[in-house]
N, C-alpha and C. Protein backbone atom coordinates (compact mmCIF):
# COMPACT_ATOMS: atom_id res chain seq x y z
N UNK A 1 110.23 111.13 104.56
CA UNK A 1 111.36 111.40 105.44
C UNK A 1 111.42 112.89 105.77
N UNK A 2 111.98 113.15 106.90
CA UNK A 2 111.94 114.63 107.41
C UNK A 2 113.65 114.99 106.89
N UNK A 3 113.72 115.08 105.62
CA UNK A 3 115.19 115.73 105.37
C UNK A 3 114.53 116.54 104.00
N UNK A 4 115.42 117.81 104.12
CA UNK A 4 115.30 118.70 103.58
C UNK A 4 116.05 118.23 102.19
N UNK A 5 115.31 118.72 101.12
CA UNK A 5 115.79 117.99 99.66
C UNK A 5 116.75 119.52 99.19
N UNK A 6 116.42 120.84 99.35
CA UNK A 6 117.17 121.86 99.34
C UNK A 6 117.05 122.48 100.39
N UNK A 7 118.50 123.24 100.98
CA UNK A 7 119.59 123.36 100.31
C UNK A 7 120.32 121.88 100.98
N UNK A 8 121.42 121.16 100.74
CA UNK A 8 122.06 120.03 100.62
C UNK A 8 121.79 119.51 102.46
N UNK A 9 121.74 118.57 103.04
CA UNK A 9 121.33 118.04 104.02
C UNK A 9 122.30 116.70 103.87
N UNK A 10 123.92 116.88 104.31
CA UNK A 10 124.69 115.99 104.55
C UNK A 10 124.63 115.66 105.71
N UNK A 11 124.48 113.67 105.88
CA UNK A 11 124.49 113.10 106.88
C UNK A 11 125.30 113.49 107.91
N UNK A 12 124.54 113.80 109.20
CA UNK A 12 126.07 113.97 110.64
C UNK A 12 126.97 112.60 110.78
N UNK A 13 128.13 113.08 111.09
CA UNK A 13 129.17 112.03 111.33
C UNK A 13 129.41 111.43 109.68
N UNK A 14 128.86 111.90 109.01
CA UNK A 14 130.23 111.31 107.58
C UNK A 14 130.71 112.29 107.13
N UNK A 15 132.15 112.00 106.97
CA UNK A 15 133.32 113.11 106.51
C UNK A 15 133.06 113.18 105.19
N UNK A 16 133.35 114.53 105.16
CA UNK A 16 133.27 115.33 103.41
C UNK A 16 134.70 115.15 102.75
N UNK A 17 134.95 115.21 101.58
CA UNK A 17 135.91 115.08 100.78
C UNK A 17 136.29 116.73 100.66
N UNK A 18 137.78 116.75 101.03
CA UNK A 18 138.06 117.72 100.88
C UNK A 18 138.31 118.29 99.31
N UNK A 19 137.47 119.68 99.14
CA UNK A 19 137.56 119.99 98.11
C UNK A 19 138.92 119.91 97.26
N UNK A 20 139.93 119.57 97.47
CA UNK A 20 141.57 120.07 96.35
C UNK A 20 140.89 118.18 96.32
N UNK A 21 140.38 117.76 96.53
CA UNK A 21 140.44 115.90 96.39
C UNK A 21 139.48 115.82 95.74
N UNK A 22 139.07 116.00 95.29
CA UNK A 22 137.56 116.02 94.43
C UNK A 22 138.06 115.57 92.85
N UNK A 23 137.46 114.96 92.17
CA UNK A 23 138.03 114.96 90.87
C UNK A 23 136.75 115.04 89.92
N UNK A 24 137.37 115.03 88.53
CA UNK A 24 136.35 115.45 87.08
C UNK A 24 135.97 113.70 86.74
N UNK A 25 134.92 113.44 87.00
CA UNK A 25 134.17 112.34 86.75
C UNK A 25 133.87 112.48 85.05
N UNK A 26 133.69 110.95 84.61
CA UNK A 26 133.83 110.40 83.31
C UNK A 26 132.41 110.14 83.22
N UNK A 27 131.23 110.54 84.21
CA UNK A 27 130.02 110.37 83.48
C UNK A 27 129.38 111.09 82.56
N UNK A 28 129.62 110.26 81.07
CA UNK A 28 129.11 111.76 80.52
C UNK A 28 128.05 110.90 79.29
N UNK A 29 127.60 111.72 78.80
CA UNK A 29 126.99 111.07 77.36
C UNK A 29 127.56 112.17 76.28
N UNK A 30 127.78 111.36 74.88
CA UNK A 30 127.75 111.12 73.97
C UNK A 30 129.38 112.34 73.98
N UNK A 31 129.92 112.39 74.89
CA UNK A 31 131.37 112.97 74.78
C UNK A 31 131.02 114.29 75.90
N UNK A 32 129.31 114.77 76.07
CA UNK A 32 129.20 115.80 76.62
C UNK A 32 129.04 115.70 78.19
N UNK A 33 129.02 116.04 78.74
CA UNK A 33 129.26 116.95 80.70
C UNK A 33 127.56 115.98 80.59
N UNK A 34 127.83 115.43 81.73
CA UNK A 34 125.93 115.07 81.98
C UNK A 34 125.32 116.67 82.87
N UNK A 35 124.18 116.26 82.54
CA UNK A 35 123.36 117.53 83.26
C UNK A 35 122.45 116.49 84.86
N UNK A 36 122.38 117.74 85.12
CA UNK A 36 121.66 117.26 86.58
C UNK A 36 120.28 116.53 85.87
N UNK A 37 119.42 117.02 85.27
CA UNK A 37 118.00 116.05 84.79
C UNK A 37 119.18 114.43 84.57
N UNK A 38 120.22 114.35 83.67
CA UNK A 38 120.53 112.58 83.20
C UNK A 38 120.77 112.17 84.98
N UNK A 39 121.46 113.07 85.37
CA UNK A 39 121.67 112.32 86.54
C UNK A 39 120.70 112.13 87.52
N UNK A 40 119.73 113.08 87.90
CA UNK A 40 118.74 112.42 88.65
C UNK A 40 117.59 111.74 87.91
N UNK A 41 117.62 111.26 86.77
CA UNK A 41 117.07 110.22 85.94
C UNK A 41 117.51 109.44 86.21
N UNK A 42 119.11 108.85 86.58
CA UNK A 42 119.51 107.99 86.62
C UNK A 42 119.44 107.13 88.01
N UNK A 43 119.43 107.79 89.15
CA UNK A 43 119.09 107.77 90.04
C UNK A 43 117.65 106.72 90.21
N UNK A 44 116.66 107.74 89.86
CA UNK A 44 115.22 107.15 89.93
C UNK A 44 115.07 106.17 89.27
N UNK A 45 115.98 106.33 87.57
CA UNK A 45 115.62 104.64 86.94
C UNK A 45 116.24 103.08 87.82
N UNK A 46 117.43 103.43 88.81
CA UNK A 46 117.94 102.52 89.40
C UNK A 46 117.28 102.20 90.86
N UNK A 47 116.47 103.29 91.46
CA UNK A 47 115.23 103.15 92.37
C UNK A 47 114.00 102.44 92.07
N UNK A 48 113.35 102.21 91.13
CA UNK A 48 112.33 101.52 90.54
C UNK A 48 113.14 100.58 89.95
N UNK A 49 113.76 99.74 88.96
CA UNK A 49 114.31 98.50 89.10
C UNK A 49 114.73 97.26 90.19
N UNK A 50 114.71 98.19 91.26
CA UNK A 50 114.77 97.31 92.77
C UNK A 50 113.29 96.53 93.11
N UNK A 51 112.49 96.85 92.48
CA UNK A 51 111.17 96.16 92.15
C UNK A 51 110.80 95.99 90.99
N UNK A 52 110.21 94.27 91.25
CA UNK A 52 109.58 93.97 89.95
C UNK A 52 108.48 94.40 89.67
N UNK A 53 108.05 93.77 88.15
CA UNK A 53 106.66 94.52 88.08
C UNK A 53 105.64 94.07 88.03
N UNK A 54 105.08 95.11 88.84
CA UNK A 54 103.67 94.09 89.33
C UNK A 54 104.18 93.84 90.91
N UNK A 55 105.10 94.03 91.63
CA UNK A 55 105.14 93.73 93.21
C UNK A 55 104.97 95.25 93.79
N UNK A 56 104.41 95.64 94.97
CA UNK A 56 104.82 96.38 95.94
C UNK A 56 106.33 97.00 96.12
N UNK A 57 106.07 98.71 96.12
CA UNK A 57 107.81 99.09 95.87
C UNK A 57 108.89 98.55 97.05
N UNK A 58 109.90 98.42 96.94
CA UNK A 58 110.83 97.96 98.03
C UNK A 58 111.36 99.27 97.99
N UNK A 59 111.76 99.94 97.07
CA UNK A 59 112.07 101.72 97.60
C UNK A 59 111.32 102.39 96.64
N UNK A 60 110.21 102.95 97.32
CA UNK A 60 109.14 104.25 96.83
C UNK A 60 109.86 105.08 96.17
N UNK A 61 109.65 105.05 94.85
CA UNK A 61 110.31 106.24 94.14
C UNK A 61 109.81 107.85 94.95
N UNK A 62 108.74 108.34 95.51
CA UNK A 62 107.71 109.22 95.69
C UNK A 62 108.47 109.57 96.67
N UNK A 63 109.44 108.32 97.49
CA UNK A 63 109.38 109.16 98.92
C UNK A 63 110.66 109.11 99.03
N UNK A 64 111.90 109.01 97.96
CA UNK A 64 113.38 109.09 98.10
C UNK A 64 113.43 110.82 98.00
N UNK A 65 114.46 111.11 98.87
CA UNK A 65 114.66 112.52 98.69
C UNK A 65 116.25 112.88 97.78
N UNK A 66 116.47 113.35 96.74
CA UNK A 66 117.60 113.58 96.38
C UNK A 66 117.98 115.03 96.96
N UNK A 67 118.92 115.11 97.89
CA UNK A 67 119.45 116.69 98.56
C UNK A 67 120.55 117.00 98.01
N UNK A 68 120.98 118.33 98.02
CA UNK A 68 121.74 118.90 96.98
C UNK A 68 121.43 120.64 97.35
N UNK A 69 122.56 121.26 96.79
CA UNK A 69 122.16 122.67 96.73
C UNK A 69 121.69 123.29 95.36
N UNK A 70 121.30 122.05 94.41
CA UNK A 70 120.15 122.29 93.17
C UNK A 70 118.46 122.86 93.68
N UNK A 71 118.38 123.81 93.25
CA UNK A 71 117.43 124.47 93.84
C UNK A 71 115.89 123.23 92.52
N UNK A 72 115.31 123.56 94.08
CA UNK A 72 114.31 122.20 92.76
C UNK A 72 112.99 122.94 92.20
N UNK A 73 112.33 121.18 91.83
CA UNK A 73 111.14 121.68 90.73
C UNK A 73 109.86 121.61 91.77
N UNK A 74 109.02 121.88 91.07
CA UNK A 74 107.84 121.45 92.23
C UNK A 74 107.39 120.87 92.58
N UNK A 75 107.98 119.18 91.59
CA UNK A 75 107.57 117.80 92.48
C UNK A 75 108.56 117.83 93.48
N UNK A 76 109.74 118.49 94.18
CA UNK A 76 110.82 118.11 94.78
C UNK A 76 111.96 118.03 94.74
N UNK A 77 111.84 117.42 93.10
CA UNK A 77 113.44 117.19 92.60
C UNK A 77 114.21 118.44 92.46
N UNK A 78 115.62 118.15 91.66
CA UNK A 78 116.63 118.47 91.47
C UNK A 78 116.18 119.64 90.48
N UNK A 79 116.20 120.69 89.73
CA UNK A 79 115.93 121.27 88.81
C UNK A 79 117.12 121.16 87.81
N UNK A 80 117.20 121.10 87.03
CA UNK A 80 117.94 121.05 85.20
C UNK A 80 117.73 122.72 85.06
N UNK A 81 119.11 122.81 83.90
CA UNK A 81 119.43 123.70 83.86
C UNK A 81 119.35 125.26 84.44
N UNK A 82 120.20 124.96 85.42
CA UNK A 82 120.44 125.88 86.68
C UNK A 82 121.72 125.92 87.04
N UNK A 83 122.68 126.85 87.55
CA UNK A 83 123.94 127.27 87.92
C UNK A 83 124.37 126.03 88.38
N UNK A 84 125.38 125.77 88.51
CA UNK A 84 126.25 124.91 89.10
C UNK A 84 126.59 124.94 90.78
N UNK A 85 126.22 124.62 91.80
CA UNK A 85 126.59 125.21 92.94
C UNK A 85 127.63 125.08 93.07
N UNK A 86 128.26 125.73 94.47
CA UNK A 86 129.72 125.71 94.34
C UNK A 86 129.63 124.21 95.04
N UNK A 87 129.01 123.91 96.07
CA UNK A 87 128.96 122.31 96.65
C UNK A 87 128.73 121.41 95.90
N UNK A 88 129.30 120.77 95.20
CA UNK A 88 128.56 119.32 94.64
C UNK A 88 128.08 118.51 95.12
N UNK A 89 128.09 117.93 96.37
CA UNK A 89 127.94 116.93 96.99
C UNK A 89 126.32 116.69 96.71
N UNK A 90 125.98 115.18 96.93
CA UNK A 90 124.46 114.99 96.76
C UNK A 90 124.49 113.59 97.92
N UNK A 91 123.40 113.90 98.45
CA UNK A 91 122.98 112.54 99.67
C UNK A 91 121.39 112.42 98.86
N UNK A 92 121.35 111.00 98.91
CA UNK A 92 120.05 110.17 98.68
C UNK A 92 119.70 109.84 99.91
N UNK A 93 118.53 110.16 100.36
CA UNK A 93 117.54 108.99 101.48
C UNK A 93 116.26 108.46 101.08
N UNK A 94 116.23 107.34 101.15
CA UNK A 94 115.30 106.09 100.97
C UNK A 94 114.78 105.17 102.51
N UNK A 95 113.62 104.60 102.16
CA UNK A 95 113.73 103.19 103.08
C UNK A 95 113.71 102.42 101.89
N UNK A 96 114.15 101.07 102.71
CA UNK A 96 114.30 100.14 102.47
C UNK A 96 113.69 99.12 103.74
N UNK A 97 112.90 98.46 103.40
CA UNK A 97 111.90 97.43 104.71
C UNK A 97 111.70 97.70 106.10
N UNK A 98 111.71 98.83 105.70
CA UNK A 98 111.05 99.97 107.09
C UNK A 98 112.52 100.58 107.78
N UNK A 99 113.59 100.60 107.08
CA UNK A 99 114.79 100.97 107.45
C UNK A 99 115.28 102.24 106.47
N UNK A 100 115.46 103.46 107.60
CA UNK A 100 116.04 104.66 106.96
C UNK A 100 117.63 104.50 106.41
N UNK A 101 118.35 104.65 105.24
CA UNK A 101 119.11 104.62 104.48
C UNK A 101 119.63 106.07 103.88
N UNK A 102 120.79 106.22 103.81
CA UNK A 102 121.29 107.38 103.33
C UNK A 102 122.79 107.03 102.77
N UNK A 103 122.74 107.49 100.97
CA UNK A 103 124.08 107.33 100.11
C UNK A 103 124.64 108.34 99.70
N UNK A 104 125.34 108.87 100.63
CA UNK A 104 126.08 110.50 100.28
C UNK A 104 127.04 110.28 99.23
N UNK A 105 127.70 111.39 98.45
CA UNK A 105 128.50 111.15 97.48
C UNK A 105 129.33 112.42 97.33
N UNK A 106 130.64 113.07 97.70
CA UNK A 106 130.97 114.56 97.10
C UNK A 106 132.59 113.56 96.83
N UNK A 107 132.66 113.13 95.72
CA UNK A 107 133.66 112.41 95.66
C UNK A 107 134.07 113.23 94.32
N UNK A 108 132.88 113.45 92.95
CA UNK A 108 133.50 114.32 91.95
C UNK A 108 133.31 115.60 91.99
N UNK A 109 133.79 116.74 91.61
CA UNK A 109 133.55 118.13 91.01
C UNK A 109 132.35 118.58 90.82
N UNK A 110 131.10 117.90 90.24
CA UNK A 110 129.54 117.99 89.90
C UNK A 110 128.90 117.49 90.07
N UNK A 111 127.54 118.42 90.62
CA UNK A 111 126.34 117.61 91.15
C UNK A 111 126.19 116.53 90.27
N UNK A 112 126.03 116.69 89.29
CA UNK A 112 125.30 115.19 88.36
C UNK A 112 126.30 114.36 88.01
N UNK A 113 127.24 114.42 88.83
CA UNK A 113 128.34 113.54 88.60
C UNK A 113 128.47 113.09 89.90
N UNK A 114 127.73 113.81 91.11
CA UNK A 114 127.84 112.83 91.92
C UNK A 114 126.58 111.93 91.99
N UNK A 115 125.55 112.61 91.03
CA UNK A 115 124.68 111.75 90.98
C UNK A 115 124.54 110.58 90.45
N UNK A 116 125.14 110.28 89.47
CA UNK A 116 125.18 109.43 88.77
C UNK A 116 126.29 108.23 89.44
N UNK A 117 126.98 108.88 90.33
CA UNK A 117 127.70 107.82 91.18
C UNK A 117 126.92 106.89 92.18
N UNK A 118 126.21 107.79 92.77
CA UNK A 118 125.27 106.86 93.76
C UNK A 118 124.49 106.22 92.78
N UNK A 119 123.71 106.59 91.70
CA UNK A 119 122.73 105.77 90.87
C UNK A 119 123.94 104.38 90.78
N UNK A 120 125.31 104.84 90.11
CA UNK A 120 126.10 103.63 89.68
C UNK A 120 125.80 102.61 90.66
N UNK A 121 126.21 102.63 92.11
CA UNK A 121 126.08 102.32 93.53
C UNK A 121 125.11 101.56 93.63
N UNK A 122 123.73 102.03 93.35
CA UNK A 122 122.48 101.16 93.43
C UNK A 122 122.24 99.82 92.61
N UNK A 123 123.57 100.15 91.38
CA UNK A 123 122.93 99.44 90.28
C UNK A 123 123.77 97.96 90.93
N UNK A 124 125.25 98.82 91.28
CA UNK A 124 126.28 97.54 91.97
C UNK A 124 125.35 96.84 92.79
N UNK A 125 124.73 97.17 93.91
CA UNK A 125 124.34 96.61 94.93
C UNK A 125 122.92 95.84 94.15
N UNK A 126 122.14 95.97 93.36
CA UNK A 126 121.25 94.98 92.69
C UNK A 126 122.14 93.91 92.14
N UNK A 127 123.15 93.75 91.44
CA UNK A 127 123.58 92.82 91.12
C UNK A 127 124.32 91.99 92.33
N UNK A 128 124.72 92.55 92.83
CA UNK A 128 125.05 91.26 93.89
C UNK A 128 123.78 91.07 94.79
N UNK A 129 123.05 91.37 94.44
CA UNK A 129 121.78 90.94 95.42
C UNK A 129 121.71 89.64 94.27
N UNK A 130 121.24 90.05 92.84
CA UNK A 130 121.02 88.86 91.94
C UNK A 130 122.31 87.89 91.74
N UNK A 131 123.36 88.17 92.65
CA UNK A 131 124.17 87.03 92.46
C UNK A 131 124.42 86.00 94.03
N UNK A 132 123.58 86.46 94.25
CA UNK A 132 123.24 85.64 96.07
C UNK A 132 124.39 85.90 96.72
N UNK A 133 124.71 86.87 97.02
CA UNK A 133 126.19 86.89 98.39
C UNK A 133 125.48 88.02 98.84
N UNK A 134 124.50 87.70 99.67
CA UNK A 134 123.51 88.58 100.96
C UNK A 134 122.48 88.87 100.01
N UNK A 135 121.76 89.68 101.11
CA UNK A 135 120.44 90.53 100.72
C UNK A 135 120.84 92.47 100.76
N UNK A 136 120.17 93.36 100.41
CA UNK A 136 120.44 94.56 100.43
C UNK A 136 120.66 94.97 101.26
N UNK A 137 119.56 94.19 102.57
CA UNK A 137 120.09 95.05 104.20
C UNK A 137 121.46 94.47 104.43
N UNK A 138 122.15 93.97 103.83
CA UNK A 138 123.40 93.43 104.36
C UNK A 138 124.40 94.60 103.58
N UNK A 139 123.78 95.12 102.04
CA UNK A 139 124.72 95.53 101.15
C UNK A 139 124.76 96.91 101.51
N UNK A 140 123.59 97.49 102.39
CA UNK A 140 123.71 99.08 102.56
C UNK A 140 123.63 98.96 104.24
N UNK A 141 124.25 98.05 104.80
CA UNK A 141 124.27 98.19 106.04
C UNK A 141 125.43 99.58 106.82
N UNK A 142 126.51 99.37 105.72
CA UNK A 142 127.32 100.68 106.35
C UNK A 142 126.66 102.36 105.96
N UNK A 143 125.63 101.80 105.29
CA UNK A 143 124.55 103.30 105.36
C UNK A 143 123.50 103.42 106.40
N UNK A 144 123.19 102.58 106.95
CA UNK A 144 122.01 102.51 107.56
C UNK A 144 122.27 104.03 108.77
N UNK A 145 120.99 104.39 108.88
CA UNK A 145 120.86 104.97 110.20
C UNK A 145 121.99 106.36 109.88
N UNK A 146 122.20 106.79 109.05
CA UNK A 146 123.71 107.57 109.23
C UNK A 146 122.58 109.01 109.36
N UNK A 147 121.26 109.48 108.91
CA UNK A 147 120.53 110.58 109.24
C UNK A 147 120.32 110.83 110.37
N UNK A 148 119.75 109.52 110.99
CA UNK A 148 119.08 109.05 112.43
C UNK A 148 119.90 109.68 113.63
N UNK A 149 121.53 109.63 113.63
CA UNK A 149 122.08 110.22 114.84
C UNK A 149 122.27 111.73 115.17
N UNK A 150 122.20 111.88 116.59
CA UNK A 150 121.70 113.47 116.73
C UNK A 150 122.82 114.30 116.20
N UNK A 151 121.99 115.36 115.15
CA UNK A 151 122.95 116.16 115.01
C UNK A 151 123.08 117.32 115.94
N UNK A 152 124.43 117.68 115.93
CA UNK A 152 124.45 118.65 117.39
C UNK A 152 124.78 119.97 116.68
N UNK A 153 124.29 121.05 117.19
CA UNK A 153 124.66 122.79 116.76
C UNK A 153 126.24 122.91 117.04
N UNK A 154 126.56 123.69 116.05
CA UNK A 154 128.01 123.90 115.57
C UNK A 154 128.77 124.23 117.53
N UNK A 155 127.92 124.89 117.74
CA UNK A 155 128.08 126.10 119.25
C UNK A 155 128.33 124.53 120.42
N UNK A 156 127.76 123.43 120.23
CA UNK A 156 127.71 122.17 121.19
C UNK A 156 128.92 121.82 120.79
N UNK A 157 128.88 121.55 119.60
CA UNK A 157 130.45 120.61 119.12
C UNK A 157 131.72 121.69 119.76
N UNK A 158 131.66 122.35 120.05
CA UNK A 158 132.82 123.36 119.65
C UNK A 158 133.17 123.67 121.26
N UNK A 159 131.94 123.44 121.99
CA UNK A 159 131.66 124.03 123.57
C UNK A 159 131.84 125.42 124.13
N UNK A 160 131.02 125.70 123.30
CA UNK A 160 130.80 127.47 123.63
C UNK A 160 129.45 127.81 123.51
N UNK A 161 129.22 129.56 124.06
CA UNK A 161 128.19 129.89 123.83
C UNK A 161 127.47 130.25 122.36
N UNK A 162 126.08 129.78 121.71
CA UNK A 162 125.75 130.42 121.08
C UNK A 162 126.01 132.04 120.62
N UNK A 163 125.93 133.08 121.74
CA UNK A 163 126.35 133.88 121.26
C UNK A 163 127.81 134.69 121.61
N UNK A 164 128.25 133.50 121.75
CA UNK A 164 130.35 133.94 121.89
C UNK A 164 130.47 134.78 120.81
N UNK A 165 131.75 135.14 121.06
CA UNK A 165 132.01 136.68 120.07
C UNK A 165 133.52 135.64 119.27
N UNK A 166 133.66 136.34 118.01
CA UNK A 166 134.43 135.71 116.70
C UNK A 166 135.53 135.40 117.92
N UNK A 167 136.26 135.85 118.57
CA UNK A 167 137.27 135.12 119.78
C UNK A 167 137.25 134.24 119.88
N UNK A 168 136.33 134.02 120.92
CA UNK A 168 135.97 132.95 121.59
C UNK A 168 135.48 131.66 121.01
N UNK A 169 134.51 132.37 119.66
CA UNK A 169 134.61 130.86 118.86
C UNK A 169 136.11 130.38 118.65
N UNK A 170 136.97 131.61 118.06
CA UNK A 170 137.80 130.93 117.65
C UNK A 170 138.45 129.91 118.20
N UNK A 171 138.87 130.18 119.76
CA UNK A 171 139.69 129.95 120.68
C UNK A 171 138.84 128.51 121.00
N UNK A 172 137.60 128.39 121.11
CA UNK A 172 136.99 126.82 121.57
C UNK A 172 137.26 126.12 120.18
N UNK A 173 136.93 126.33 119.09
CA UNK A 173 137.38 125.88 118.02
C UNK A 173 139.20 125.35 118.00
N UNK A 174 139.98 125.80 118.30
CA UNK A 174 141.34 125.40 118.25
C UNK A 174 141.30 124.21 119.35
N UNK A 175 140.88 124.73 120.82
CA UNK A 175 140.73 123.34 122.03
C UNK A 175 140.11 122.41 121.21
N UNK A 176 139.07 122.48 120.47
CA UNK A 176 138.12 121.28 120.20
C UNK A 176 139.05 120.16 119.13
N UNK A 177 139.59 121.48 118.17
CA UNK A 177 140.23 120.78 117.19
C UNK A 177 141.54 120.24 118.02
N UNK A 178 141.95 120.00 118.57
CA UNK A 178 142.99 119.69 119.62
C UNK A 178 142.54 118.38 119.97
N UNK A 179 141.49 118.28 120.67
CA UNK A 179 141.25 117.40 121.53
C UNK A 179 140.64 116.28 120.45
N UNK A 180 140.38 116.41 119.10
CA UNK A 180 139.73 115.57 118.88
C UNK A 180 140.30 114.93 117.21
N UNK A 181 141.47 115.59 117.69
CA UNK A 181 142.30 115.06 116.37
C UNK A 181 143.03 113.83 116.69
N UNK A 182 143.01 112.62 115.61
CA UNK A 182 143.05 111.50 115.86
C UNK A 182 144.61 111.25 116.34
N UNK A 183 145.54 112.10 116.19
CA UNK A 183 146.83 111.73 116.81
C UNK A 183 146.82 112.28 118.51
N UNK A 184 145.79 112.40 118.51
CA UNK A 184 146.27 113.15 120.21
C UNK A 184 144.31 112.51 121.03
N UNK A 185 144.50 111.20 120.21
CA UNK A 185 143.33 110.50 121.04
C UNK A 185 142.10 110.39 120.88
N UNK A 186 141.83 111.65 119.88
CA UNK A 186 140.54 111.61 119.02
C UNK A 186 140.22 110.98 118.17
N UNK A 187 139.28 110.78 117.33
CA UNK A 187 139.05 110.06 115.96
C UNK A 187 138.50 111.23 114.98
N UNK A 188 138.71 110.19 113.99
CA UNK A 188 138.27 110.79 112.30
C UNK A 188 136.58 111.36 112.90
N UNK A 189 136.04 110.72 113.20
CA UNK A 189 134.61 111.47 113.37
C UNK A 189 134.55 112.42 114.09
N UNK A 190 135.38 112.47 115.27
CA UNK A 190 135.18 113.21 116.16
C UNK A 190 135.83 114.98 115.41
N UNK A 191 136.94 114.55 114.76
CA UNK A 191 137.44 115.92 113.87
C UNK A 191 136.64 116.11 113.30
N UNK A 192 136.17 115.36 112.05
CA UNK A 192 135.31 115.74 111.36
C UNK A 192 133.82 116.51 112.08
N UNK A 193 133.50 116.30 112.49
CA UNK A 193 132.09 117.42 113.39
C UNK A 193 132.80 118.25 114.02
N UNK A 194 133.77 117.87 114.20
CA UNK A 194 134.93 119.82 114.99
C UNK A 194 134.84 120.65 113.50
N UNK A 195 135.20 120.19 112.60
CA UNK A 195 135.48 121.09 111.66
C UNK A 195 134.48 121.21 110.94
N UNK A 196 133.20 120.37 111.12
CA UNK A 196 131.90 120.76 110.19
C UNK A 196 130.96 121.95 111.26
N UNK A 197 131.28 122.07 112.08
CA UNK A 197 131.09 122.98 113.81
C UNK A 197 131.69 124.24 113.36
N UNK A 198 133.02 124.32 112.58
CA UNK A 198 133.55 125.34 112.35
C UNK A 198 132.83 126.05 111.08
N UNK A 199 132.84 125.03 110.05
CA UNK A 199 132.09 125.92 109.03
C UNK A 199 130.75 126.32 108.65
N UNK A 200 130.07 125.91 109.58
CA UNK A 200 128.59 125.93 110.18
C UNK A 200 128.92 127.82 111.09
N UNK A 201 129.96 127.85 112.09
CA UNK A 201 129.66 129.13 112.22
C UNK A 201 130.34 129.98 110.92
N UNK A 202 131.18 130.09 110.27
CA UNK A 202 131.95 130.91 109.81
C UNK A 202 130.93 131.11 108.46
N UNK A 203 130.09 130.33 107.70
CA UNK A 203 129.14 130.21 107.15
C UNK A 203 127.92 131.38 107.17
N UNK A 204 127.87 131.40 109.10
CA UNK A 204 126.51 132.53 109.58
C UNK A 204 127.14 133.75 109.85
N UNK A 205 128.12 133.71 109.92
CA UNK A 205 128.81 134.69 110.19
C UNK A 205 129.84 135.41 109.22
C-alpha cells in the first residue's frame, strides 16, 4: 500500500476524537501500562489468525501498514521503547480479497492503547465471521475505501491561496467553517476537513 507507516497517515474524511475526549484505556498486562511492542504484537497476532494454517494469507501480515507518529524499526514497524507522541492515534491498512481497508483508532490517551483496540476489533470481527452472521467484507464494510478518497490540500478545503498571508487564511477558514457546519447546512464531514484544513496550515506555519 502507498501509505506512509511514519509520521501518522489518518484516513481523509474520518473525524478525530477530540483530544479533552480521549480516555486512559484498561489495556494493560500484569497491572502495568502496555508498551507499543505488546500492542503491535497484538495487532499482527490477530492479522495472521484470519488464516488458517497451511491456506494462502487472507491479510498479508508483510503488507499491513501500522501508522502512527512511533518512529519505526527497519522492518517498518512501530519501534518499542521510544517517547510517547503527543498524537496517539494509530490507523491500520490491510487488504482483504483485493479490497483496501483502513481501522483508525484515537479513541484512548496511548499509542498502544490504541493499538490494542483495533487488534481487540479484529479479534470481534473473526468471531462473528465464525458465528455465521456475514462474511468480513460485510463486517469491515464501513472501513472500506476510507484511504482511497481524494485527499485535498488544507489551502483547497479552506479556498484560498497556497500562499495567502496568516489573514487571509484566517478569514477563508472562518467562511469555510461557516458554511460547513452542520447547523447551517453542512455536515460532520464536511467540518471535519474544514478543521483538519486548519490544522494542517497552523501546523506549517
Amino acid at each position: 500500500m502507498t501509505v506512509d507507516a511514519y509520521p501518522l497517515h489518518w484516513p481523509a474524511n474520518f473525524p478525530r476524537t477530540p483530544e479533552s475526549d480521549r480516555q486512559r484505556a484498561r489495556f494493560n498486562r500484569g497491572g502495568q501500562p502496555l508498551t507499543i511492542a505488546a500492542g503491535r504484537d497484538r495487532i499482527l497476532e490477530e492479522i495472521t489468525l484470519f488464516t488458517r494454517a497451511g491456506k494462502p494469507w487472507r491479510i498479508d501480515p508483510d503488507q499491513v501498514v501500522i501508522s502512527s507518529d512511533v518512529p519505526l524499526r527497519q522492518d517498518g514497524l512501530p519501534a518499542s521503547g521510544r517517547r510517547m507522541p503527543d498524537d496517539p492515534a494509530v490507523a491500520l491498512y490491510f487488504q482483504l480479497g483485493g479490497e483496501h481497508y483502513c481501522l483508525p483508532c484515537d479513541t484512548w490517551d496511548r499509542v498502544a492503547d490504541n493499538m490494542a483496540a483495533i487488534a481487540a476489533h479484529l479479534g470481534a470481527m473473526r468471531g462473528m465471521e465464525r458465528w455465521g452472521v456475514g462474511d468480513l467484507r460485510t463486517h469491515f464494510a464501513g472501513f472500506a475505501q476510507l484511504e482511497h478518497q481524494p485527499q485535498q490540500e488544507w489551502y483547497d478545503v479552506l479556498g484560498c491561496s497556497p500562499s495567502a498571508s496568516p489573514a487571509e487564511v484566517q478569514s477563508a477558514y472562518k467562511a469555510a467553517r461557516a458554511k460547513a457546519h452542520p447547523d447551517r447546512g453542512g455536515s460532520d464531514d464536511e467540518f471535519n476537513r474544514v478543521q483538519a484544513a486548519w490544522k494542517a496550515w497552523q501546523d506549517q506555519n
